[in-house]
C-alpha atoms as a PDB file:
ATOM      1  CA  UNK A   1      57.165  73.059  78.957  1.00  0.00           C
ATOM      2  CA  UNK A   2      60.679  71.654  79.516  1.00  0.00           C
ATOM      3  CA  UNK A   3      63.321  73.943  81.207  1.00  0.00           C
ATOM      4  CA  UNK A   4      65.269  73.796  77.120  1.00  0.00           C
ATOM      5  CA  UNK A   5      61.946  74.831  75.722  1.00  0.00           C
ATOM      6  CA  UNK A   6      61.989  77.859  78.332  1.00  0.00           C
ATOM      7  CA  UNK A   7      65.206  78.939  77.920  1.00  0.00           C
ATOM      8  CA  UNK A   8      65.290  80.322  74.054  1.00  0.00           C
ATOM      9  CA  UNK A   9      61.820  81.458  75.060  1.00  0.00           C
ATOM     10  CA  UNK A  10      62.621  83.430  78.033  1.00  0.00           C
ATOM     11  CA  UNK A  11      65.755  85.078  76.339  1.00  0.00           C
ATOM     12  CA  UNK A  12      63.322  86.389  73.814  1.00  0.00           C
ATOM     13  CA  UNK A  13      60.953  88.139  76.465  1.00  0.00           C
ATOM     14  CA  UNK A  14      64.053  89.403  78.400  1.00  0.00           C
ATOM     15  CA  UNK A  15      65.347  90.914  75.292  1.00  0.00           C
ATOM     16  CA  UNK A  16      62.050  92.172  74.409  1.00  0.00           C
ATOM     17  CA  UNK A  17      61.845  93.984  77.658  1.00  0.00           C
ATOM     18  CA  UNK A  18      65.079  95.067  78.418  1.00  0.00           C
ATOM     19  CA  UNK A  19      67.177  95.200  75.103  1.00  0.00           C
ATOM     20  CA  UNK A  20      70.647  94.804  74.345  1.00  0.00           C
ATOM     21  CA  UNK A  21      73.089  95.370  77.497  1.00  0.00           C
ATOM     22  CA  UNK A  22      76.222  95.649  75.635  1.00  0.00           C
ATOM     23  CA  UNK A  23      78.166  93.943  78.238  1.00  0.00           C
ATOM     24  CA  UNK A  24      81.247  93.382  79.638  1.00  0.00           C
ATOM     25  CA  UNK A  25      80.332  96.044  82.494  1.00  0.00           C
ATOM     26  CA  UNK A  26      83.849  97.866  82.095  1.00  0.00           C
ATOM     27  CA  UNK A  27      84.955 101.352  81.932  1.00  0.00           C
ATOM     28  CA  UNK A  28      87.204 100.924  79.012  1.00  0.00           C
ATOM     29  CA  UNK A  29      86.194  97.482  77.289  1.00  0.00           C
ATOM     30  CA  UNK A  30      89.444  96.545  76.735  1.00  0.00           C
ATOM     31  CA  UNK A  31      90.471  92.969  77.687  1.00  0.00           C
ATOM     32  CA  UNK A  32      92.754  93.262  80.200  1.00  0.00           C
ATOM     33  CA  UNK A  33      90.430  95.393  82.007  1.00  0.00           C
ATOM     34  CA  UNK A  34      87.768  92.563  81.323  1.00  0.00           C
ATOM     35  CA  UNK A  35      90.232  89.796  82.804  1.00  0.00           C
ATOM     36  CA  UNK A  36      90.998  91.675  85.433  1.00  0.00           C
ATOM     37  CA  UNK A  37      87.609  92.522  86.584  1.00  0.00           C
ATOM     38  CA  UNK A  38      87.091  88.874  86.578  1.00  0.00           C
ATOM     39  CA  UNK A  39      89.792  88.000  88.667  1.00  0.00           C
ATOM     40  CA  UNK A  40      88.779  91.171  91.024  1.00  0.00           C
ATOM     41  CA  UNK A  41      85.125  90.211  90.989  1.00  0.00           C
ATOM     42  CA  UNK A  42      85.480  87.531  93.619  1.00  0.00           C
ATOM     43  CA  UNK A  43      83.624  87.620  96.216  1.00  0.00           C
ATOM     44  CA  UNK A  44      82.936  91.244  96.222  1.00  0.00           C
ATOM     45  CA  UNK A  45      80.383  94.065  94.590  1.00  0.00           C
ATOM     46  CA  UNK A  46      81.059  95.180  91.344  1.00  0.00           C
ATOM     47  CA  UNK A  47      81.086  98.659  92.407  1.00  0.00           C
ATOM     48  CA  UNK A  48      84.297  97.910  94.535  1.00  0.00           C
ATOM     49  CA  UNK A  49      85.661  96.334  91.872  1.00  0.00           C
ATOM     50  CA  UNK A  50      85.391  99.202  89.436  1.00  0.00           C
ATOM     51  CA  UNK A  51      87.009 101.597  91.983  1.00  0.00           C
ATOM     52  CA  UNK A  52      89.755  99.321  91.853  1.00  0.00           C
ATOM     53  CA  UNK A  53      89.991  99.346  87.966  1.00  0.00           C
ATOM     54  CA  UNK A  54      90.047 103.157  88.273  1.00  0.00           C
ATOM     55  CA  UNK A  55      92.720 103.026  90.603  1.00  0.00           C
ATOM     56  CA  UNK A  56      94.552 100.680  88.053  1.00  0.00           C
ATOM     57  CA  UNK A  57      93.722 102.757  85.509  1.00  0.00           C
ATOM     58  CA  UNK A  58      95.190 105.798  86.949  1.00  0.00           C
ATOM     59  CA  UNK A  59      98.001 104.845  87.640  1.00  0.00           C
ATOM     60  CA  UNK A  60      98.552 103.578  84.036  1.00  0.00           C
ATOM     61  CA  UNK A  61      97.932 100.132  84.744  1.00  0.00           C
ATOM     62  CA  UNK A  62      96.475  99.094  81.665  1.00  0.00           C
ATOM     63  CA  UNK A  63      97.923  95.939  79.990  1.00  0.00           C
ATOM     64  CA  UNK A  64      99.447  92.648  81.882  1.00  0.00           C
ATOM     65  CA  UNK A  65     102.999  93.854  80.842  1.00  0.00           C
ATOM     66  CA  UNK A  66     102.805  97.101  82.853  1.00  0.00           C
ATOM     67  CA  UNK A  67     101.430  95.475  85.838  1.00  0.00           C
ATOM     68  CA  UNK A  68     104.330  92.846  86.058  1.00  0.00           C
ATOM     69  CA  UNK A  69     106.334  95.691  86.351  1.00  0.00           C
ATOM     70  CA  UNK A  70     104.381  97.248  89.691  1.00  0.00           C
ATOM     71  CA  UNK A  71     105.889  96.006  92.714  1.00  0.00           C
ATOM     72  CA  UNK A  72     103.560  93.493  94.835  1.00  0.00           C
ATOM     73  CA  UNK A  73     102.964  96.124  97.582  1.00  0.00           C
ATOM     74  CA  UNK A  74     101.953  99.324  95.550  1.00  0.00           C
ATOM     75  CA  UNK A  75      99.274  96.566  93.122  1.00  0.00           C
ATOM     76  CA  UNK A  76      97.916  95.795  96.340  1.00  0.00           C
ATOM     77  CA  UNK A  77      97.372  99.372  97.563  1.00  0.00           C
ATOM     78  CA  UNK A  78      95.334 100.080  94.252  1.00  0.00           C
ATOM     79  CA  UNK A  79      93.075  97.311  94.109  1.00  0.00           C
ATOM     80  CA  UNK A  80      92.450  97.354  98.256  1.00  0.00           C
ATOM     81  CA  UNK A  81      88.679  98.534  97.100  1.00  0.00           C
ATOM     82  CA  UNK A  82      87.891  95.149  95.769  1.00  0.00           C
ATOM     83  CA  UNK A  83      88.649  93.314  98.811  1.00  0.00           C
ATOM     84  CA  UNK A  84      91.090  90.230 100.138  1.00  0.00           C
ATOM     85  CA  UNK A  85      93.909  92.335  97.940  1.00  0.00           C
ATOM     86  CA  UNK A  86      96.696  90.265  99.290  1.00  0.00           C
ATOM     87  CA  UNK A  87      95.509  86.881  97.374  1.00  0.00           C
ATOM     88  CA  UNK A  88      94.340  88.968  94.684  1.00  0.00           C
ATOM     89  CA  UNK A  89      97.281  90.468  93.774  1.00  0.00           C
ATOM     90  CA  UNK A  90      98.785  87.175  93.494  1.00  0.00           C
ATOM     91  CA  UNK A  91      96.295  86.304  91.000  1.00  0.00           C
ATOM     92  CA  UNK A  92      96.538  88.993  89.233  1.00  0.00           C
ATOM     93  CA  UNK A  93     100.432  88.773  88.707  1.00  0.00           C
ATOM     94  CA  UNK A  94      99.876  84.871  87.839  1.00  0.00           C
ATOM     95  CA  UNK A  95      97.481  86.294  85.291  1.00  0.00           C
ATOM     96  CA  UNK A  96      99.217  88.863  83.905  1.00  0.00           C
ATOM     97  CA  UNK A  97     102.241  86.709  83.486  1.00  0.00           C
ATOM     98  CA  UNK A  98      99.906  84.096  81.740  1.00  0.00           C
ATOM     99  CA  UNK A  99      98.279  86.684  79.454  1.00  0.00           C
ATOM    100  CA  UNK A 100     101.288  88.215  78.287  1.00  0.00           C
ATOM    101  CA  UNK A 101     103.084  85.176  76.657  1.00  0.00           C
ATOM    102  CA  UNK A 102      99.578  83.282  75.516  1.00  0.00           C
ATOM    103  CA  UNK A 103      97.246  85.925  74.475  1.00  0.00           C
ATOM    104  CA  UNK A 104      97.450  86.264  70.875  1.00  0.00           C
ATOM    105  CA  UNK A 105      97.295  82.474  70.678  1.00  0.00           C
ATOM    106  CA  UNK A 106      93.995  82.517  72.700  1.00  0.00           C
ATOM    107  CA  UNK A 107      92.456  84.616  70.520  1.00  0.00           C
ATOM    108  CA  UNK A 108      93.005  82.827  67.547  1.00  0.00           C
ATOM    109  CA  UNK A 109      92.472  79.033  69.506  1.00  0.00           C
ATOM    110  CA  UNK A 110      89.470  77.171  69.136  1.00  0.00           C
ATOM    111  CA  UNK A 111      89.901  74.593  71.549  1.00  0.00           C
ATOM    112  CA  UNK A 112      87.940  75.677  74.456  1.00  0.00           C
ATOM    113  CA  UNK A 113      87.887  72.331  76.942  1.00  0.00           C
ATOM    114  CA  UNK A 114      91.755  73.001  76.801  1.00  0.00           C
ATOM    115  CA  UNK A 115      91.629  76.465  77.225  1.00  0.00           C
ATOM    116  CA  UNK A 116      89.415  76.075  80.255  1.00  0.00           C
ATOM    117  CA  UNK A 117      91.597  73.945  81.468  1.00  0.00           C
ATOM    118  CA  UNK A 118      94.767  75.858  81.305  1.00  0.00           C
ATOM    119  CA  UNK A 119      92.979  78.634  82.853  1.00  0.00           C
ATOM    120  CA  UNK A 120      91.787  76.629  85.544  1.00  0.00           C
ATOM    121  CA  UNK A 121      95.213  75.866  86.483  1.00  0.00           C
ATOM    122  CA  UNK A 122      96.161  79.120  87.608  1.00  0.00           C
ATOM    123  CA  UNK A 123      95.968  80.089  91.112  1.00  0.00           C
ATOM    124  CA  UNK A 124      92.857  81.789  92.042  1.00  0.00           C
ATOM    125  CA  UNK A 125      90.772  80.969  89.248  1.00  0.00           C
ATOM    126  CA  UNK A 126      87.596  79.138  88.934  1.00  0.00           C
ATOM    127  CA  UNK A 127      84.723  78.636  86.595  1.00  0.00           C
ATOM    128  CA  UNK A 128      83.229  81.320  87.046  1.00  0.00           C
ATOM    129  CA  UNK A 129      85.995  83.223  86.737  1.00  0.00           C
ATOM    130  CA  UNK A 130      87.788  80.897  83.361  1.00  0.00           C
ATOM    131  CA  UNK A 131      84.219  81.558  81.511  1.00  0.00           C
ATOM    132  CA  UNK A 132      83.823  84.740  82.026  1.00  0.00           C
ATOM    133  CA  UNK A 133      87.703  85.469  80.876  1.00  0.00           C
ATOM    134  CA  UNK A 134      86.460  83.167  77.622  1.00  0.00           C
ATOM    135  CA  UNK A 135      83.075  84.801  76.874  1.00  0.00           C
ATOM    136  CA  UNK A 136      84.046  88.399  77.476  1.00  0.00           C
ATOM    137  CA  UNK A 137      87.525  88.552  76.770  1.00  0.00           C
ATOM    138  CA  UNK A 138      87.942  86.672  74.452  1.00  0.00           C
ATOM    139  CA  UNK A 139      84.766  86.397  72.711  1.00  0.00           C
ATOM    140  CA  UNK A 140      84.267  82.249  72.556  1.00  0.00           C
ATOM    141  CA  UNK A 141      80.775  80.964  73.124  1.00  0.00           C
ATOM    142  CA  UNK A 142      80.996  79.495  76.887  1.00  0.00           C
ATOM    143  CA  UNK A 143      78.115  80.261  78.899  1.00  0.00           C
ATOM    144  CA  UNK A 144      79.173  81.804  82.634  1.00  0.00           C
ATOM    145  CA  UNK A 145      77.113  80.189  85.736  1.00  0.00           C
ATOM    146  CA  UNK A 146      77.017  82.594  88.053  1.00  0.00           C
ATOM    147  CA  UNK A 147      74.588  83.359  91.752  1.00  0.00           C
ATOM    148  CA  UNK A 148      72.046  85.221  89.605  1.00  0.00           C
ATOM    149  CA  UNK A 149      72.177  82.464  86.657  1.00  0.00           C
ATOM    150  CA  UNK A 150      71.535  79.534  89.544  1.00  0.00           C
ATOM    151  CA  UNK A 151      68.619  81.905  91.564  1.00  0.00           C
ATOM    152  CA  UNK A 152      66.924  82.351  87.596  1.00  0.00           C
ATOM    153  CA  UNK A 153      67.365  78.572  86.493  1.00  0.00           C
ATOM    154  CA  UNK A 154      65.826  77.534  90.099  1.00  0.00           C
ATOM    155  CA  UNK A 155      62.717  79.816  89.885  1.00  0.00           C
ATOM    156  CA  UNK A 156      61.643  79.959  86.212  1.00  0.00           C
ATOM    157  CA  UNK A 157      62.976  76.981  84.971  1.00  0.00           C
ATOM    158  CA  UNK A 158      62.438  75.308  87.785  1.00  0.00           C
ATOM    159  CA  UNK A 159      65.885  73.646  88.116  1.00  0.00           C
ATOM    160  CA  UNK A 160      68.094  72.762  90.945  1.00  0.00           C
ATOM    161  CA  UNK A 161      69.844  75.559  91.669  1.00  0.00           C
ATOM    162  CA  UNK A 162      72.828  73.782  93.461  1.00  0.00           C
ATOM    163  CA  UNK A 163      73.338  71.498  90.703  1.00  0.00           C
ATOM    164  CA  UNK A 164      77.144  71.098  89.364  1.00  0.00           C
ATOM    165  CA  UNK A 165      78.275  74.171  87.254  1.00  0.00           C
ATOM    166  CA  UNK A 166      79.007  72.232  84.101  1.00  0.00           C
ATOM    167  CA  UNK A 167      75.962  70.334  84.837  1.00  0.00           C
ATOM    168  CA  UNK A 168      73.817  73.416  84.517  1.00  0.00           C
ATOM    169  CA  UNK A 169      76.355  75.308  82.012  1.00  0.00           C
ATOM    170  CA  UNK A 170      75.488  72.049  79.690  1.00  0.00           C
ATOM    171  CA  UNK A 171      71.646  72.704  79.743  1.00  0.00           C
ATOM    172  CA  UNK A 172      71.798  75.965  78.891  1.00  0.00           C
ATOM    173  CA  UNK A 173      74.662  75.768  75.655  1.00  0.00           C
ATOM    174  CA  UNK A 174      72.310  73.282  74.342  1.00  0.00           C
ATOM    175  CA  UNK A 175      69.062  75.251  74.215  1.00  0.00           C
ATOM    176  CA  UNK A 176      70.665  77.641  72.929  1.00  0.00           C
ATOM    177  CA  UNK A 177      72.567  78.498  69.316  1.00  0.00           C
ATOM    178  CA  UNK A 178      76.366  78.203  70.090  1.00  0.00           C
ATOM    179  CA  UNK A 179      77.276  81.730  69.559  1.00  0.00           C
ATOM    180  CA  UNK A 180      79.218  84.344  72.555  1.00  0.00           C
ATOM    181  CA  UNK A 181      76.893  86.950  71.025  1.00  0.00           C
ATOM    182  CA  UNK A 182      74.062  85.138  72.642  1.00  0.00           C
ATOM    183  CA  UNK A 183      75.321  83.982  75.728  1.00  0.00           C
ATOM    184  CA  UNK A 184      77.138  86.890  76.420  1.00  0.00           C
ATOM    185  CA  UNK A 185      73.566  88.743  75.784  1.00  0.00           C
ATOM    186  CA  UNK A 186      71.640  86.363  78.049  1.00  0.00           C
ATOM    187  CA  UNK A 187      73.910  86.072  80.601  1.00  0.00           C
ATOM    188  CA  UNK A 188      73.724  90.053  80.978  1.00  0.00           C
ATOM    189  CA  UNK A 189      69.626  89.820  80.532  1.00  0.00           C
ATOM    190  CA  UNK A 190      69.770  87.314  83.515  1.00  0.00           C
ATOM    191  CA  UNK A 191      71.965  89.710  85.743  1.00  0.00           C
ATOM    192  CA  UNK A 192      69.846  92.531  85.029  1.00  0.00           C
ATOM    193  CA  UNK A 193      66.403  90.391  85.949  1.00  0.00           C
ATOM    194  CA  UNK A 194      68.146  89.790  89.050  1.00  0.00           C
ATOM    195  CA  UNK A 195      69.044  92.986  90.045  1.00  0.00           C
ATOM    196  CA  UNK A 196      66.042  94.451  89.260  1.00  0.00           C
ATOM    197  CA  UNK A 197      63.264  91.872  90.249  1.00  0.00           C
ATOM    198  CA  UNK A 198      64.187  88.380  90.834  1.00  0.00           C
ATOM    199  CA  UNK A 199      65.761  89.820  94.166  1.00  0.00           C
ATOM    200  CA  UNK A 200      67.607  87.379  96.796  1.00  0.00           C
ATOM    201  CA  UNK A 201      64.698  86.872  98.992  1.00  0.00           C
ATOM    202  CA  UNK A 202      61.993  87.174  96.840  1.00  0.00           C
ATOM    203  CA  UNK A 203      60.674  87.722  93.050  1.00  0.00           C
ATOM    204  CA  UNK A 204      59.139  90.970  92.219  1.00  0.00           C
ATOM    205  CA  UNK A 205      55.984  92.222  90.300  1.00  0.00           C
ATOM    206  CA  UNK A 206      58.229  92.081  87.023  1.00  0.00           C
ATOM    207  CA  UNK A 207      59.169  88.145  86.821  1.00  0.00           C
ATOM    208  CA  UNK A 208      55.392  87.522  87.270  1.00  0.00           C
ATOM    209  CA  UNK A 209      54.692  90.013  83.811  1.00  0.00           C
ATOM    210  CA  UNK A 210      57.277  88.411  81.814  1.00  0.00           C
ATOM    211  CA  UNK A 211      57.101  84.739  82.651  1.00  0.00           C
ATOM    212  CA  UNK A 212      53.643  84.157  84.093  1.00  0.00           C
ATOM    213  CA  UNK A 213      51.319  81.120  82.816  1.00  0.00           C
ATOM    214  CA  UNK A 214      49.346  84.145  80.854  1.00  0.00           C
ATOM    215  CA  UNK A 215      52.146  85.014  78.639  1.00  0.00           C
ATOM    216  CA  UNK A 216      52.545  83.187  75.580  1.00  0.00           C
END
């Protein structure tokens, strides 16, 4: 079985055993909270990051506008949790200034290659970080390569795990119907696998129940 023959399979036995996630992981779900956990999530846990979003959120932080308004010093002081808050506070403000004039136009664009790339031209943000604003925020089907989607595709699809994002992003969007639904639901099924069994070091009991040669 070819690694696009295992991927709409092994979506269906991840979804089987886990169910829906209803991701993005946010306290609030709205999409400035979702952009800027992206931009926070950099190199860091997500646990520091959501202390930072509280922080944000406390102090009424809750759409781009308001945050252009926070001088530089007291933005860093709320999201110190998430880490390197200097250069993230820069990207931040270079987002927020971004979101607030081209928003509503994202949302109703189609064009995602250009999208991408006008994302990718602000400072601080990469792939990653452009397709997950995409998928989550803004709901068009890009699928996010992340650690946890490289240490999967290496050890149950048998794939090289260091291969080129878009290289690897272009295997999975075509196994796979062209919907965000989906690869927002797989990419959170993947995460969760991760977590849970396919640990850094080694696999657990669990990836061996769901994919094993004995399971059809």
């Amino acid at each position: 079985m070819t690694a696009m023959e295992k991927i709409p399979r092994f979506f269906r036995l991840l979804y089987d055993h886990f169910g829906a996630q209803h991701w993005w992981p946010c306290v609030s779900g709205e999409r400035w909270e979702i952009v800027a956990g992206a931009v926070l999530t950099q190199n860091t846990a997500w646990t520091n990051v959501e202390k930072a979003l509280k922080n944000l959120s406390d102090a009424g932080i809750t759409t781009p506008e308001k945050l252009l308004l926070l001088p530089g010093e007291e933005l860093e002081k709320l999201i110190m949790p998430a880490g390197f808050f200097r250069q993230k506070s820069r990207y931040l403000t270079a987002m927020a200034l971004f979101l607030s004039e081209r928003e509503k136009e994202f949302l109703e664009r189609d064009d995602i290659p250009a999208m991408r790339k006008e994302l990718l031209a602000l400072k601080g943000v990469g792939k990653e970080t452009a397709d997950s604003i995409l998928l989550y925020a803004f709901g068009k089907p890009v699928f996010v390569i992340d650690a946890y989607t490289r240490r999967f595709a290496q050890r149950h699809l048998l794939l090289d795990g260091k291969m080129p994002y878009d290289d690897l992003q272009a295997i999975f969007q075509s196994s796979l119907e062209n919907t965000s639904t989906l690869f927002n639901e797989y990419h959170a099924l993947i995460v969760r696998l991760c977590k849970e069994s396919c640990l850094k070091k080694e696999c657990g009991a669990l990836c061996g129940e769901l994919f094993g040669p004995g399971r059809k």
